[in-house]
Every structure is written in C-alpha cells, then in structure tokens.
N, C-alpha and C. Protein backbone atom coordinates (compact mmCIF):
# COMPACT_ATOMS: atom_id res chain seq x y z
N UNK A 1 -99.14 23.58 -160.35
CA UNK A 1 -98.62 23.56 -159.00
C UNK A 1 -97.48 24.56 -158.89
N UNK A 2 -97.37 24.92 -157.88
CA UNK A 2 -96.16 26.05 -157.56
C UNK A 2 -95.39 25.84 -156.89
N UNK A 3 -94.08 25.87 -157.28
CA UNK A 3 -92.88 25.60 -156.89
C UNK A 3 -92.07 26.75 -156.75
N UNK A 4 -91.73 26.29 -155.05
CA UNK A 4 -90.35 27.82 -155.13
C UNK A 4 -89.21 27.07 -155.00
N UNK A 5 -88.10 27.64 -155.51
CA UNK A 5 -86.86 27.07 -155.18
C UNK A 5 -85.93 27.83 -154.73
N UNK A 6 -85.07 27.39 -154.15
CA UNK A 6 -84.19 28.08 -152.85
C UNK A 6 -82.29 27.11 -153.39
N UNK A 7 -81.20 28.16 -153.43
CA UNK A 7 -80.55 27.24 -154.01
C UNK A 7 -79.41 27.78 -152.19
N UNK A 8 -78.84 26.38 -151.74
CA UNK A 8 -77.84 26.60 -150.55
C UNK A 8 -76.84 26.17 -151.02
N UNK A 9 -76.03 27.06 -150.05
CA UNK A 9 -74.88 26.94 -150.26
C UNK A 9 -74.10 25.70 -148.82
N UNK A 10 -73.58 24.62 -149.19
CA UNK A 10 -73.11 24.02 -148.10
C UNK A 10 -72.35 24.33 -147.28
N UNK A 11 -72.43 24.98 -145.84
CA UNK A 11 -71.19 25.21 -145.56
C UNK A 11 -70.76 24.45 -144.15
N UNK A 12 -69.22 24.73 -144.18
CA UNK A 12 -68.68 23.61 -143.45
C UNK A 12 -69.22 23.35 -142.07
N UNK A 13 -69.91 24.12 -141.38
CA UNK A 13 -70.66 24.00 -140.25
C UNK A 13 -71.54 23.69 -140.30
N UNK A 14 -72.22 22.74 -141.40
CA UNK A 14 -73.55 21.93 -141.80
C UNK A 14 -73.18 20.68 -142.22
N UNK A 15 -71.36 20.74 -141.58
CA UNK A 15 -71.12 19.01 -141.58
C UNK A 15 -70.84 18.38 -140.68
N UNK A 16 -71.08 16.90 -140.90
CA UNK A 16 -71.09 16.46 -139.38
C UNK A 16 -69.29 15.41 -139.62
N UNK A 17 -68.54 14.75 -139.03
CA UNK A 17 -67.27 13.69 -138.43
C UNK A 17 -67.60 13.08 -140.27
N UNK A 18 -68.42 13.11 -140.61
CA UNK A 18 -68.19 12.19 -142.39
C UNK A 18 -67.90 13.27 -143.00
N UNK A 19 -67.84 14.14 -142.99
CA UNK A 19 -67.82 15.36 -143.95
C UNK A 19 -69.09 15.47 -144.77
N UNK A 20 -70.23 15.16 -144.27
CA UNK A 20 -71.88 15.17 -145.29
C UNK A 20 -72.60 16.10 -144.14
N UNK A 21 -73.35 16.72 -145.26
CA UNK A 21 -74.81 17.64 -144.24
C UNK A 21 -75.36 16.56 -143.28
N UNK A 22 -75.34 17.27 -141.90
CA UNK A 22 -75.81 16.69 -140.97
C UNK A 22 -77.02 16.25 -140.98
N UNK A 23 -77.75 15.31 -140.88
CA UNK A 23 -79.16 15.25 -141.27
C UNK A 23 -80.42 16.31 -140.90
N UNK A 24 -80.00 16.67 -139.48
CA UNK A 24 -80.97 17.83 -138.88
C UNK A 24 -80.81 19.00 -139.91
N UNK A 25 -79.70 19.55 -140.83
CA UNK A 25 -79.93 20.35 -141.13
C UNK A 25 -80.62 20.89 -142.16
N UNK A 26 -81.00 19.16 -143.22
CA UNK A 26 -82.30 19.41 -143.74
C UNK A 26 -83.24 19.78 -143.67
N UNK A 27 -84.16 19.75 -142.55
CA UNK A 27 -84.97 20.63 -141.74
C UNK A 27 -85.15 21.63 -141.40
N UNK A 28 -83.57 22.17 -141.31
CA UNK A 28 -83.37 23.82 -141.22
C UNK A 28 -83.50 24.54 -143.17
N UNK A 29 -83.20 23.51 -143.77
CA UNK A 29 -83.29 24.38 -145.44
C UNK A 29 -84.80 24.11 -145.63
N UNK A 30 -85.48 22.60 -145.11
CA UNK A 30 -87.06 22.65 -145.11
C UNK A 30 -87.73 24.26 -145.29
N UNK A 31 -87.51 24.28 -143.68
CA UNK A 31 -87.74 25.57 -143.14
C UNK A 31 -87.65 27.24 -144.22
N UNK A 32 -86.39 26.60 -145.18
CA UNK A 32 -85.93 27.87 -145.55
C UNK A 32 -87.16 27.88 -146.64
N UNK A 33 -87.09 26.57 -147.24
CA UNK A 33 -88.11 26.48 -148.99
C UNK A 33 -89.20 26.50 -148.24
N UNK A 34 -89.47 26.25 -147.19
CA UNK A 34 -91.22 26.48 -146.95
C UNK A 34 -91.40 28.18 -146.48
N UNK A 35 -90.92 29.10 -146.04
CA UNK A 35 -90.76 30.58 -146.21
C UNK A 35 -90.93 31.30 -147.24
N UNK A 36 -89.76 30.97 -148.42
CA UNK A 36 -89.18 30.75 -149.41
C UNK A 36 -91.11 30.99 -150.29
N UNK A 37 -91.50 30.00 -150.04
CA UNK A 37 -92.72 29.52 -150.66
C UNK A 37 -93.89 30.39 -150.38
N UNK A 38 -93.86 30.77 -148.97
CA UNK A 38 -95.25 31.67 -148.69
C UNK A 38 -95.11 32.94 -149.01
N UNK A 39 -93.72 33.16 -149.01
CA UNK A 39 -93.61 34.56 -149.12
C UNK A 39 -94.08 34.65 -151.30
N UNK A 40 -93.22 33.65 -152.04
CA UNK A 40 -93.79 33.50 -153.44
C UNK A 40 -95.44 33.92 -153.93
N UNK A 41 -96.10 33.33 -152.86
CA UNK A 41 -97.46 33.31 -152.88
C UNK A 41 -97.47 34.62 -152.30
N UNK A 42 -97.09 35.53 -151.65
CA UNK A 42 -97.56 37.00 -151.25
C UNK A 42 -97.60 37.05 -149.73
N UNK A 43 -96.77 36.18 -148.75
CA UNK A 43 -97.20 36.16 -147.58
C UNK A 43 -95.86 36.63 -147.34
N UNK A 44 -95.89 36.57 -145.63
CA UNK A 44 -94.93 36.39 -144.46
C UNK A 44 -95.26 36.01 -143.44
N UNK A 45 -94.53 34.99 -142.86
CA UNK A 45 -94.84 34.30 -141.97
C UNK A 45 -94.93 34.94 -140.98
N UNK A 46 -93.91 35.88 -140.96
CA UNK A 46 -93.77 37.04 -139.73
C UNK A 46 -94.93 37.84 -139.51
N UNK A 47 -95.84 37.98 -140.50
CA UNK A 47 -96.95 38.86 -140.52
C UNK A 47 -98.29 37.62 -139.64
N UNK A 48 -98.06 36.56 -139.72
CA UNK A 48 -99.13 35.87 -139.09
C UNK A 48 -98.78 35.60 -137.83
N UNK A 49 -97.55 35.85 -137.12
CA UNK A 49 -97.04 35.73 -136.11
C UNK A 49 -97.19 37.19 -135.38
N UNK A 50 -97.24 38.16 -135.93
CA UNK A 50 -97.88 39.47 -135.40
C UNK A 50 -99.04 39.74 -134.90
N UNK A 51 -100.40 38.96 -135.96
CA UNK A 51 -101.52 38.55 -135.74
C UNK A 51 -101.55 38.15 -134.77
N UNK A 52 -101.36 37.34 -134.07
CA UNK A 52 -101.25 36.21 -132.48
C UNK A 52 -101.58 34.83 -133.46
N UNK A 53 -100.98 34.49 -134.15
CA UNK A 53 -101.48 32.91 -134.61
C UNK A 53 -99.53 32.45 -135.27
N UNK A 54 -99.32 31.13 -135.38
CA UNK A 54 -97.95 30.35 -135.29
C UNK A 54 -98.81 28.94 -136.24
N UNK A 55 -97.82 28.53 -137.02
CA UNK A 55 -98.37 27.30 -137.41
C UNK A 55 -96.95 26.34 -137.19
N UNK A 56 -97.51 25.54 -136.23
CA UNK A 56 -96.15 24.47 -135.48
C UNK A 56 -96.48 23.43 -136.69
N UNK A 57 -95.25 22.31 -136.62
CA UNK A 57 -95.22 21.60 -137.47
C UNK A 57 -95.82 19.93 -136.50
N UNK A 58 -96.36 19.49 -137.15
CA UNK A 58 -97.17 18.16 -136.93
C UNK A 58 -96.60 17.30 -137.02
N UNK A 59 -96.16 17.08 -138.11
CA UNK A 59 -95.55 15.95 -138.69
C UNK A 59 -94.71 16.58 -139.37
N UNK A 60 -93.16 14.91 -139.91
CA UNK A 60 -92.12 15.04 -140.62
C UNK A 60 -92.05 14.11 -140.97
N UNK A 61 -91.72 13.68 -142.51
CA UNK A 61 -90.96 12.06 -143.27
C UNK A 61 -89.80 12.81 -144.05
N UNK A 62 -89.11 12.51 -143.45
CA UNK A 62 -87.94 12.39 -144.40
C UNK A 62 -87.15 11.37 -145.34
N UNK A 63 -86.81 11.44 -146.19
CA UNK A 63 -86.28 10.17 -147.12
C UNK A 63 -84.62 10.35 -147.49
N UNK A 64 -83.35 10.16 -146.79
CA UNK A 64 -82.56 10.27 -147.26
C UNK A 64 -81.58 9.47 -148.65
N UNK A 65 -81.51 10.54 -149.29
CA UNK A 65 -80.72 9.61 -150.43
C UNK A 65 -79.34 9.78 -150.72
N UNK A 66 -79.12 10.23 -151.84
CA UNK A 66 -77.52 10.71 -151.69
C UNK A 66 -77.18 11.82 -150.91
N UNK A 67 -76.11 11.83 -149.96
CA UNK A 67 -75.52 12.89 -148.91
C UNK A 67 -74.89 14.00 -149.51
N UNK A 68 -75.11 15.55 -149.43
CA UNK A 68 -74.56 16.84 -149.70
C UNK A 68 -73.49 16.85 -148.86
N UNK A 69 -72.42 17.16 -149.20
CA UNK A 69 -71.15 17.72 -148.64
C UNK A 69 -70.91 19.48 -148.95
N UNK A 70 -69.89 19.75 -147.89
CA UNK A 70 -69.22 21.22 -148.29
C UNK A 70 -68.68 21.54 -149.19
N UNK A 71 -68.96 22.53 -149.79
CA UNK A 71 -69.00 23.51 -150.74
C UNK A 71 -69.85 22.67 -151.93
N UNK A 72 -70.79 21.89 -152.18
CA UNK A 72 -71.57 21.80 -152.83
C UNK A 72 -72.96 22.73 -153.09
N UNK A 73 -73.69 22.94 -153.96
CA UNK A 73 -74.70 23.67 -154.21
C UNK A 73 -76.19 22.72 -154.19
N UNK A 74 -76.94 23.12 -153.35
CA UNK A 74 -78.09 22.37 -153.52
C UNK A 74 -79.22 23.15 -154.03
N UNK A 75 -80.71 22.56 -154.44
CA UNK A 75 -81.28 23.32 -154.38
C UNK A 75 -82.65 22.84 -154.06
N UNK A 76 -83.70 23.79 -153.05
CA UNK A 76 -84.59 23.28 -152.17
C UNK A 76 -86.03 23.34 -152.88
N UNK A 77 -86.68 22.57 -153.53
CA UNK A 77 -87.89 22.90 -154.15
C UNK A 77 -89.02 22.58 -153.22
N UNK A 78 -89.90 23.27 -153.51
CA UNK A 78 -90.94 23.06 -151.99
C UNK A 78 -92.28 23.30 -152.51
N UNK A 79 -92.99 22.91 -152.20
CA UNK A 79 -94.48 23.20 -152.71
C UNK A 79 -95.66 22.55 -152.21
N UNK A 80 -96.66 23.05 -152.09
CA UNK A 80 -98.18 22.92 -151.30
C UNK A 80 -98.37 21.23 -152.15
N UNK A 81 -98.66 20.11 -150.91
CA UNK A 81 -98.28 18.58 -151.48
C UNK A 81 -99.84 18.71 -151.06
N UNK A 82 -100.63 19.14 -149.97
CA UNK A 82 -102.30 18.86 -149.85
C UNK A 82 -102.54 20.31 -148.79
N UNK A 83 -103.92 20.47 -148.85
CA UNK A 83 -104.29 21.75 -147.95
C UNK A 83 -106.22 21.36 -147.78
N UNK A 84 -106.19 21.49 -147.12
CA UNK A 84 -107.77 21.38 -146.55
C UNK A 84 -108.13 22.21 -145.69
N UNK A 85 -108.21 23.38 -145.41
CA UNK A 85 -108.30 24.76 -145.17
C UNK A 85 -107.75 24.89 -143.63
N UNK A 86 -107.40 23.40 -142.85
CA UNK A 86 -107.36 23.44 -141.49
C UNK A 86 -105.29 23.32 -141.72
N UNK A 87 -105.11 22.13 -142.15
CA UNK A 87 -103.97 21.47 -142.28
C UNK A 87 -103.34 22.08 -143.89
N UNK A 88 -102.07 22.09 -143.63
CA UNK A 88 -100.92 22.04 -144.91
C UNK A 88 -99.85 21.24 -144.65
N UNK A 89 -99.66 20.30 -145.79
CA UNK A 89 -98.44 19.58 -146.00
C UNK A 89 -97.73 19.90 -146.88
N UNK A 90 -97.17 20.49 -146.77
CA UNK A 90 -95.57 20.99 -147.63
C UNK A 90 -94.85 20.10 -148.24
N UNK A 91 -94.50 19.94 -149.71
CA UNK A 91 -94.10 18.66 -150.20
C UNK A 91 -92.37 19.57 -150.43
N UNK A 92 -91.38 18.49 -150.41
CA UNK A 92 -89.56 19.49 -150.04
C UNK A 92 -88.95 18.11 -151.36
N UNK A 93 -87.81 18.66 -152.20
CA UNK A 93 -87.22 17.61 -152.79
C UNK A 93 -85.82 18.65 -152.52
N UNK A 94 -84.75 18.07 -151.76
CA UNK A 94 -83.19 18.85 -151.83
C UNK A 94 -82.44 18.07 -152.66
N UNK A 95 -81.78 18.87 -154.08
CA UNK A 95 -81.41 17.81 -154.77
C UNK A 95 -79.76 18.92 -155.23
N UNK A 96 -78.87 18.08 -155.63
CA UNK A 96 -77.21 19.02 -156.07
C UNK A 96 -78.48 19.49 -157.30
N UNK A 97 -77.34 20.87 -157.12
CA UNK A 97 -77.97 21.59 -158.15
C UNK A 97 -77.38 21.12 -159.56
N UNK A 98 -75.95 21.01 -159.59
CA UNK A 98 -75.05 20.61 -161.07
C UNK A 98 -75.81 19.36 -161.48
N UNK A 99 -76.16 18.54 -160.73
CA UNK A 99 -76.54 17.13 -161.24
C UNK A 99 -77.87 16.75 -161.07
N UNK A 100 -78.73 17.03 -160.51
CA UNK A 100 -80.06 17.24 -159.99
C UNK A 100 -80.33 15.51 -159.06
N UNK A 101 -79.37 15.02 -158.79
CA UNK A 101 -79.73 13.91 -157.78
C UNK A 101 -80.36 14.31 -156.35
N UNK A 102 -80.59 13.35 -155.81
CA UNK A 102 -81.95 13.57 -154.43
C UNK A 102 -80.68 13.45 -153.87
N UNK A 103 -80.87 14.48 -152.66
CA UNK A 103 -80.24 14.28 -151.36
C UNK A 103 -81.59 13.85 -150.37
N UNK A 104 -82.48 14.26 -150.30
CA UNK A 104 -84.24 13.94 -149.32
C UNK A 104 -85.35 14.66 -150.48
N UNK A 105 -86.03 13.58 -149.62
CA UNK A 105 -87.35 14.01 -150.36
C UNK A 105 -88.33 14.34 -148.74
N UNK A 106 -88.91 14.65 -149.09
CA UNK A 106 -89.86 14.95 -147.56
C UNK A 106 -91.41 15.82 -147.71
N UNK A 107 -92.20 15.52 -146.24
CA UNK A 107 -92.87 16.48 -146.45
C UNK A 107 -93.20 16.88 -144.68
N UNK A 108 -93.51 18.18 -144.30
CA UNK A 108 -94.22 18.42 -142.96
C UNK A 108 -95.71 18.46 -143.39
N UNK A 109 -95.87 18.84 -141.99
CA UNK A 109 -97.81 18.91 -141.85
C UNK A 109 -97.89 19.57 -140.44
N UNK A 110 -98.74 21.10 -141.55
CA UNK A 110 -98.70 22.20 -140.04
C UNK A 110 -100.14 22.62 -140.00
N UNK A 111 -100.52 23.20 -139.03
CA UNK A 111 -101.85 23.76 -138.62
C UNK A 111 -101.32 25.23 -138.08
N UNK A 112 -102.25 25.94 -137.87
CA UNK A 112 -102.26 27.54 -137.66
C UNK A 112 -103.34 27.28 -136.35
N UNK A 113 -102.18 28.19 -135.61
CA UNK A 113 -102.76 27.84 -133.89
C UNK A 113 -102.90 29.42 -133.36
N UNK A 114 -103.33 29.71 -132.37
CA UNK A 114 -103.33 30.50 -131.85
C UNK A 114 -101.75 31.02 -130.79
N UNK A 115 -101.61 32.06 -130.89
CA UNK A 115 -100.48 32.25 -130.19
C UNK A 115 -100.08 31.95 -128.59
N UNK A 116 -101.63 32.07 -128.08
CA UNK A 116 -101.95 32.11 -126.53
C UNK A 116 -102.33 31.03 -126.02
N UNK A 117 -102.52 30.08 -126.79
CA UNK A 117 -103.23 28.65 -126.06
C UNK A 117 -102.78 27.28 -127.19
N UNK A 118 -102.25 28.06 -128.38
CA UNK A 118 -102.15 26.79 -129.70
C UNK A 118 -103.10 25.99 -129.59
N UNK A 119 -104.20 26.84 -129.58
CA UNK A 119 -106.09 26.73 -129.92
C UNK A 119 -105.62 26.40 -131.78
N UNK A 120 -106.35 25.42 -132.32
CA UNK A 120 -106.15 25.29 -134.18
C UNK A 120 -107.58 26.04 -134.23
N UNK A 121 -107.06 26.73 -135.22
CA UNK A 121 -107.77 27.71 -135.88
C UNK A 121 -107.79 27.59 -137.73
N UNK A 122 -109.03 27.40 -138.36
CA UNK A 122 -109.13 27.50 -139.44
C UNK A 122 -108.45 28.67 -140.42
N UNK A 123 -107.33 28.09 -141.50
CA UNK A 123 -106.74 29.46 -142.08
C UNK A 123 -107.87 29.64 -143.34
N UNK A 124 -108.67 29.03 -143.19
CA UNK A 124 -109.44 29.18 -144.21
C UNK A 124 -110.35 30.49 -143.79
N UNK A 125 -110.66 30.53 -142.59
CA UNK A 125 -111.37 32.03 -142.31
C UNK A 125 -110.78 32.67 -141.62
N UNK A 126 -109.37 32.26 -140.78
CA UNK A 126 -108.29 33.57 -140.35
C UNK A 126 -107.62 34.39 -141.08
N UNK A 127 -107.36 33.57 -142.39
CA UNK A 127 -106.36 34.44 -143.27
C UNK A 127 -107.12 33.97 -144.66
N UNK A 128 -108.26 34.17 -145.06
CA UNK A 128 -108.89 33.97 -146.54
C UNK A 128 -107.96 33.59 -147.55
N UNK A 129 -107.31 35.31 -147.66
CA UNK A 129 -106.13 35.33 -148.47
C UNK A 129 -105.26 34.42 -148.96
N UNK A 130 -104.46 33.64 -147.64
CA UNK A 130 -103.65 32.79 -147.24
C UNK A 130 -104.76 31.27 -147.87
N UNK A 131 -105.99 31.36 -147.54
CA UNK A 131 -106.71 30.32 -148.11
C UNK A 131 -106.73 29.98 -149.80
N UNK A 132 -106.87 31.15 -149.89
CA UNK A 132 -107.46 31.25 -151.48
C UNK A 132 -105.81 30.82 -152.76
N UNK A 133 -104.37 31.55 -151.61
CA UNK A 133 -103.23 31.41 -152.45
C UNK A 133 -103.22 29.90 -152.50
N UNK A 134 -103.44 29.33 -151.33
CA UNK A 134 -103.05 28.08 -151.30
C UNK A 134 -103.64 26.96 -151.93
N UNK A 135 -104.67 27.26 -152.04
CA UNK A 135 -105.76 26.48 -153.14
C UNK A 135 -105.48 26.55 -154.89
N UNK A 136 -105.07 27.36 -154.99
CA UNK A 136 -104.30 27.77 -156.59
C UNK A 136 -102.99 27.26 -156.60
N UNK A 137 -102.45 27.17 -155.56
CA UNK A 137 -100.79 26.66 -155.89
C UNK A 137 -101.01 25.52 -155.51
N UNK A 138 -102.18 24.77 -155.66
CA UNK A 138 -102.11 22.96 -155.52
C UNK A 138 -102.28 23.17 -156.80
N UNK A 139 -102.73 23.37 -157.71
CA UNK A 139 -103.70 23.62 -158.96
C UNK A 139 -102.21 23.14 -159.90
C-alpha cells in the first residue's frame, strides 16, 4: 500500500479560544495528504481540472483523538483505503510527529465528475493512467 506523508506545521491561525487545531482544519491538511498523494503516484489534480472533470468529495468520518496545538509538528499520512474504478476513499491518520499519537483518523469518498454538469464519469476510462496508479497503491 502507498503512503504519502505530509509533515504541518501548526500555526497559530489554525487555533481556535482552547488554543487546539480547529477541527475544520483537519480537512484542510486532509486536502493537503490527499494532493500530497496523487501527485506521489504521478498525477495533478490541476491537470484533471484542465481536462473539464473535478472530483467533489462525497463523504467524510472523522475520528477525533488527541488535539494538536501551536507550534506543534504533525504529520498527515494518507493513502488509497478502497477504489472501484468509479469511487475513491482516501484513508488520512494526523498524528504529532515527536510522539506519533492520533490527533484523527478519517477517510473521504470522491467520484470524478464532469466539469459542466458534475455528470460521474468513470476514472477508470477517463484517466486509465490515474486507474491503473490507483489499483497498485491499494496493493
């Protein structure tokens, strides 16, 4: 299986009145390790967004555990959790980097739509490529 990892840096505008990462902004480092990840595999997201196709996100579970504060170091591991040539679920663990405890565990679930109508479109025959990486990095 293939794992990318992404290490953040906390900063003070990713805290909320407790002094801990705001919860939304897990979602935003999601975001970063699932990039992070396609680009590992040989992609850019930006390049399928040129195409006319976007893959919105479906679904979200998040699991919070211990809370990241400022100036702590985290780090975002992310990796292909299932793929069936239509759908991808992105499996996310954000954990301190010094100590490796869970801050969330999570996963999304996206489809590849069309740009003009978010018509779902198979990435299995829009982007082969994109098919074939993703089938090896479940492996």
């Amino acid at each position: 299986m293939e794992i990318a990892e992404t290490i953040i840096e906390v900063r003070y505008a990713e805290t909320d009145q407790m002094g801990v990462v705001y919860h939304n902004n897990y979602l935003v480092w999601m975001e970063i390790g699932r990039t992070r990840l396609i680009e590992q595999l040989g992609f850019r997201y930006f390049d399928m967004e040129e195409a006319g196709y976007l893959s919105p996100v479906l679904d979200v579970h998040i699991h919070y555990g211990k809370p990241l504060r400022y100036g702590q170091k985290a780090v975002v591991k992310t990796w292909i959790k299932g793929y069936d040539g239509l759908r991808v679920t992105y499996g996310y663990e954000i954990c301190y980097e010094e100590t490796k405890e869970i801050a969330i565990t999570g996963e999304t679930e996206h489809v590849c739509v069309t740009k003009e109508d978010f018509r779902p479109v198979s990435l299995r025959r829009t982007f082969p490529n994109w098919h074939e990486a993703y089938l090896k990095a479940l492996e």
